[in-house]
C-alpha atoms as a PDB file:
ATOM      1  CA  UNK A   1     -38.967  17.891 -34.867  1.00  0.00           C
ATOM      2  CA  UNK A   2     -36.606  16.645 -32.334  1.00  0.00           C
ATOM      3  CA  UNK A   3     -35.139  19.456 -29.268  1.00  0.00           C
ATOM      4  CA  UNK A   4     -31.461  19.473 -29.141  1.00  0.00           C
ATOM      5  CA  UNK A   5     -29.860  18.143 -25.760  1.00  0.00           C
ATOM      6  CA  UNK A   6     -29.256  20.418 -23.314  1.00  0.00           C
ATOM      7  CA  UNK A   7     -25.888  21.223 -22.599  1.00  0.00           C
ATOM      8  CA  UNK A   8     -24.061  19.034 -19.788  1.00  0.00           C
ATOM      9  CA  UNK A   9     -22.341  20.895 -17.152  1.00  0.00           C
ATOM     10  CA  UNK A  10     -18.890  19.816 -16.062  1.00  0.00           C
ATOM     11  CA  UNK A  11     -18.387  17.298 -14.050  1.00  0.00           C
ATOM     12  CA  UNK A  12     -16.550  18.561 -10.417  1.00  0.00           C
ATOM     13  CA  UNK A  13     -13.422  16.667  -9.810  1.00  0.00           C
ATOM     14  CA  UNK A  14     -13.675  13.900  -7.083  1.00  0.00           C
ATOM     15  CA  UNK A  15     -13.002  15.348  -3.176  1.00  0.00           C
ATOM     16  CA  UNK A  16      -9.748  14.089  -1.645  1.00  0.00           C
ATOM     17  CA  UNK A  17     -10.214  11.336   0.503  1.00  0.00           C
ATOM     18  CA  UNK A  18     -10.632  11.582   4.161  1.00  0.00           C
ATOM     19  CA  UNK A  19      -9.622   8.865   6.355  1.00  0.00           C
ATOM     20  CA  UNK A  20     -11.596  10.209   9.593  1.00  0.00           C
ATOM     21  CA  UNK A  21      -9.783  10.278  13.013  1.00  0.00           C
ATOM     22  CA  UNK A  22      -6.839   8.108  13.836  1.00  0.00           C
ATOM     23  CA  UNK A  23      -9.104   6.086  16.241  1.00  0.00           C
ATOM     24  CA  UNK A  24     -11.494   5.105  12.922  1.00  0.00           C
ATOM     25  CA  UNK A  25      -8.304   4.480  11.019  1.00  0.00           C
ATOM     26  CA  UNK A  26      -7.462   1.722  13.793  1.00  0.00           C
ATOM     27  CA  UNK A  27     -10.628   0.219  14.073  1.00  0.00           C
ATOM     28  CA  UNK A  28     -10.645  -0.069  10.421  1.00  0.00           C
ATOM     29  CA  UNK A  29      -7.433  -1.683  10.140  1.00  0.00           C
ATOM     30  CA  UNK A  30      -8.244  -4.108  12.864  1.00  0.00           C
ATOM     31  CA  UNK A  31     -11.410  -5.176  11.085  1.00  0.00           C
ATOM     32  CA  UNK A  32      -9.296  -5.720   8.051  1.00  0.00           C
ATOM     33  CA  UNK A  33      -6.818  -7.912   9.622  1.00  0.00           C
ATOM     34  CA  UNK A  34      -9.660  -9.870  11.652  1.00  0.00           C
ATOM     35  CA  UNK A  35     -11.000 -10.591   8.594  1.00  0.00           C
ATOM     36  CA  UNK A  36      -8.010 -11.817   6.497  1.00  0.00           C
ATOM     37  CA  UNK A  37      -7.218 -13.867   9.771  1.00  0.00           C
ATOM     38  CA  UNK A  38     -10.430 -14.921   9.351  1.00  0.00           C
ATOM     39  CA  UNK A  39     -10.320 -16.251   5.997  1.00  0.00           C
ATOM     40  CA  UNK A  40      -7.102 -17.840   6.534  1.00  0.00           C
ATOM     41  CA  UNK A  41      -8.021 -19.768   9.121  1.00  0.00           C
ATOM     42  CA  UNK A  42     -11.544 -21.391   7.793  1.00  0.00           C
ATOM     43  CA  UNK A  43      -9.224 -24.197   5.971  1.00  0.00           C
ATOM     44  CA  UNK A  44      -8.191 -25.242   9.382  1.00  0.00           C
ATOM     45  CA  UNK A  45     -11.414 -25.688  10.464  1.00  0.00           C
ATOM     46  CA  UNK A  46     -13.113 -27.550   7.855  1.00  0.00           C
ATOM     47  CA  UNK A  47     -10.749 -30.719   8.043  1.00  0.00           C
ATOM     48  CA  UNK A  48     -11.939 -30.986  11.738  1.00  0.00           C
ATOM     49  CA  UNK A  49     -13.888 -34.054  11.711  1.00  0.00           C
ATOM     50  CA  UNK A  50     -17.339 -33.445  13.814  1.00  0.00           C
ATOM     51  CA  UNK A  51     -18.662 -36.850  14.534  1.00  0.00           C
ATOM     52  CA  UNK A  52     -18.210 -38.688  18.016  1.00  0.00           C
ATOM     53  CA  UNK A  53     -20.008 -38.242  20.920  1.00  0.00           C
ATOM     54  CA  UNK A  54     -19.846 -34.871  21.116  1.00  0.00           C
ATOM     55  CA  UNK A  55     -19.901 -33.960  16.982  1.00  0.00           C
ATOM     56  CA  UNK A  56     -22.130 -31.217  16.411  1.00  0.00           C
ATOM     57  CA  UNK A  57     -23.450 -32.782  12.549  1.00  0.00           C
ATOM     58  CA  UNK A  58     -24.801 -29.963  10.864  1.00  0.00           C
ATOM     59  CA  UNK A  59     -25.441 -27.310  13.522  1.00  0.00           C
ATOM     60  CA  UNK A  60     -21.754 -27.474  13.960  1.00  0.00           C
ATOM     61  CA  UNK A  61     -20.892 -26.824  10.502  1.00  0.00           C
ATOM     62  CA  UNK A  62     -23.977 -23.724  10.161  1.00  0.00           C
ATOM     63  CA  UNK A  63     -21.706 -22.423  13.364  1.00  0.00           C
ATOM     64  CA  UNK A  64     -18.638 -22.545  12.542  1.00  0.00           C
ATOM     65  CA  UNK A  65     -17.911 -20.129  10.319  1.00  0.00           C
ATOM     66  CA  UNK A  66     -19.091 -17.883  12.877  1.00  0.00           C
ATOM     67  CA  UNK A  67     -16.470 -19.226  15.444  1.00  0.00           C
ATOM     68  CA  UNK A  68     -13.374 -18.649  13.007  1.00  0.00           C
ATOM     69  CA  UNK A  69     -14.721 -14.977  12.563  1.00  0.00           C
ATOM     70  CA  UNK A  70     -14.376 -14.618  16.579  1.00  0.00           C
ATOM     71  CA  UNK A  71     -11.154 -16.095  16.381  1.00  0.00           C
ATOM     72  CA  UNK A  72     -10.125 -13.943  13.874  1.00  0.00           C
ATOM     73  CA  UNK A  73     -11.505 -10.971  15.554  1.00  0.00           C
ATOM     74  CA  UNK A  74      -9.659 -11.765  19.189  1.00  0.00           C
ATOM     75  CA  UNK A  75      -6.491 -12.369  17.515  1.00  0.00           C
ATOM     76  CA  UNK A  76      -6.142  -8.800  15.546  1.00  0.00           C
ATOM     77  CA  UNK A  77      -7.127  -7.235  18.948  1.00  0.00           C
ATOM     78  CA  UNK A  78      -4.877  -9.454  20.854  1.00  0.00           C
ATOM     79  CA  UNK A  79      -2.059  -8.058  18.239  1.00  0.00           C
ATOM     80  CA  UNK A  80      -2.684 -10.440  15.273  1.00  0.00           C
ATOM     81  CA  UNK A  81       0.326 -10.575  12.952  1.00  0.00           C
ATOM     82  CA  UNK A  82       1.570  -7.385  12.156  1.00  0.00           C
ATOM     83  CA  UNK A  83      -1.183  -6.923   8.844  1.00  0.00           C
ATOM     84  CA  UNK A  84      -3.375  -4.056  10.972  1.00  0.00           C
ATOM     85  CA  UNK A  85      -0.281  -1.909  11.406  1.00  0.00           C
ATOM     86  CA  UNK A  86       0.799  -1.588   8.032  1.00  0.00           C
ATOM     87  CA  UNK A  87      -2.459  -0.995   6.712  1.00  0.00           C
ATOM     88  CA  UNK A  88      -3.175   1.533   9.336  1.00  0.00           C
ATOM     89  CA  UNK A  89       0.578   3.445   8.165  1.00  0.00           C
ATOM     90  CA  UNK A  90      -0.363   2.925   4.727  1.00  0.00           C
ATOM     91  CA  UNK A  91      -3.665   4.554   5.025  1.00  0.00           C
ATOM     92  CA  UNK A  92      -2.287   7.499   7.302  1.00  0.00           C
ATOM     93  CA  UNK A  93       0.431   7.878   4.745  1.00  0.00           C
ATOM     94  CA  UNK A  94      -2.570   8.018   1.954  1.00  0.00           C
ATOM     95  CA  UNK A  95      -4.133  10.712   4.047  1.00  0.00           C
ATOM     96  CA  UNK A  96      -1.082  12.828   5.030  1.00  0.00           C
ATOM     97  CA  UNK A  97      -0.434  12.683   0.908  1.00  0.00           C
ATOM     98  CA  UNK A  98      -4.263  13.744   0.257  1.00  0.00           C
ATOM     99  CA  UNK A  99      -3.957  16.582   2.681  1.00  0.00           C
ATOM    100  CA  UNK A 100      -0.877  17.618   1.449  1.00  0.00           C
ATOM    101  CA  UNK A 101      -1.954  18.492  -2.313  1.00  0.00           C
ATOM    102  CA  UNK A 102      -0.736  17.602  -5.259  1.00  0.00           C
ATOM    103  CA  UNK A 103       3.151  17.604  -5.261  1.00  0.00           C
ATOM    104  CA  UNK A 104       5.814  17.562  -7.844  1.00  0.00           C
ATOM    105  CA  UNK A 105       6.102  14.383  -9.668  1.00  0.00           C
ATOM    106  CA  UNK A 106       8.616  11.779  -8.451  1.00  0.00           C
ATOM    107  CA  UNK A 107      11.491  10.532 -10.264  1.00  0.00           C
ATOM    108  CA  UNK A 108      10.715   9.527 -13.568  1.00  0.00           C
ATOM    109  CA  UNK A 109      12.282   6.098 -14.686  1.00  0.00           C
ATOM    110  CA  UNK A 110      13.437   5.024 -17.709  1.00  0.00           C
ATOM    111  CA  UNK A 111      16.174   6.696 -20.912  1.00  0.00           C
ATOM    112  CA  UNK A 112      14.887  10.569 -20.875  1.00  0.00           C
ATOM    113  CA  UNK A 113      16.553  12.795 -23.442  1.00  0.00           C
ATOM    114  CA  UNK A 114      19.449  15.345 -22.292  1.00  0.00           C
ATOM    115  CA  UNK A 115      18.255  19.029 -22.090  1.00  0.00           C
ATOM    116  CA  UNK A 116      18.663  20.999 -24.751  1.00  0.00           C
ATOM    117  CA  UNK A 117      19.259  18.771 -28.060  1.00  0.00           C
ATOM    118  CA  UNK A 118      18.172  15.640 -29.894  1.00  0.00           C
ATOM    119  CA  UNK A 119      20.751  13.322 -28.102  1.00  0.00           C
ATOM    120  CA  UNK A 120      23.461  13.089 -30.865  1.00  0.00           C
END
């Protein structure tokens, strides 16, 4: 004969989330907006023709890539365009809201239905 299953136990909710120290939080940001600086510049760089005398061929282009990541990287530290900061007061605000508990639940939106009757 077959055993029954044993019973599951309950599954513990999820811990909030913790961002880690504000100097984490800014390193983290700054990665982020290297990155999307990054990736927006790459289509820049591949129209660049690399023949001539001093065309790399194909070394160039394995290299490359690598180059637009530094560039991308020295112009978040230099300041980049503003995209580190907001993620960095988006994820404080995230972590000042997790910290915080749960609160009482925003203005609802939309027709609700007056207190104390069916509406008629």
């Amino acid at each position: 004969m077959t055993q029954p299953l044993p019973a599951l136990s309950p599954l513990a909710a999820p811990a909030a989330p913790r961002g880690g120290t504000e100097a984490a939080q800014r390193r983290a940001a700054e990665a982020f907006e290297a990155q999307v600086l990054g990736a927006l510049l790459q289509p820049m760089f591949e129209t660049l023709a690399t023949d001539g005398p001093f065309g790399g061929g194909n070394a160039e282009a394995q290299w490359r890539p690598m180059l637009v990541e530094q560039f991308g990287r020295a112009m978040a530290k230099a300041g980049g365009v503003g995209l580190g900061a907001a993620v960095l007061a988006e994820m404080q605000r995230l972590q000042a809201e997790a910290q915080a508990g749960p609160q009482q639940a925003g203005p609802q939106i939309g027709p609700q239905a007056p207190a104390g009757g069916s509406g008629r």
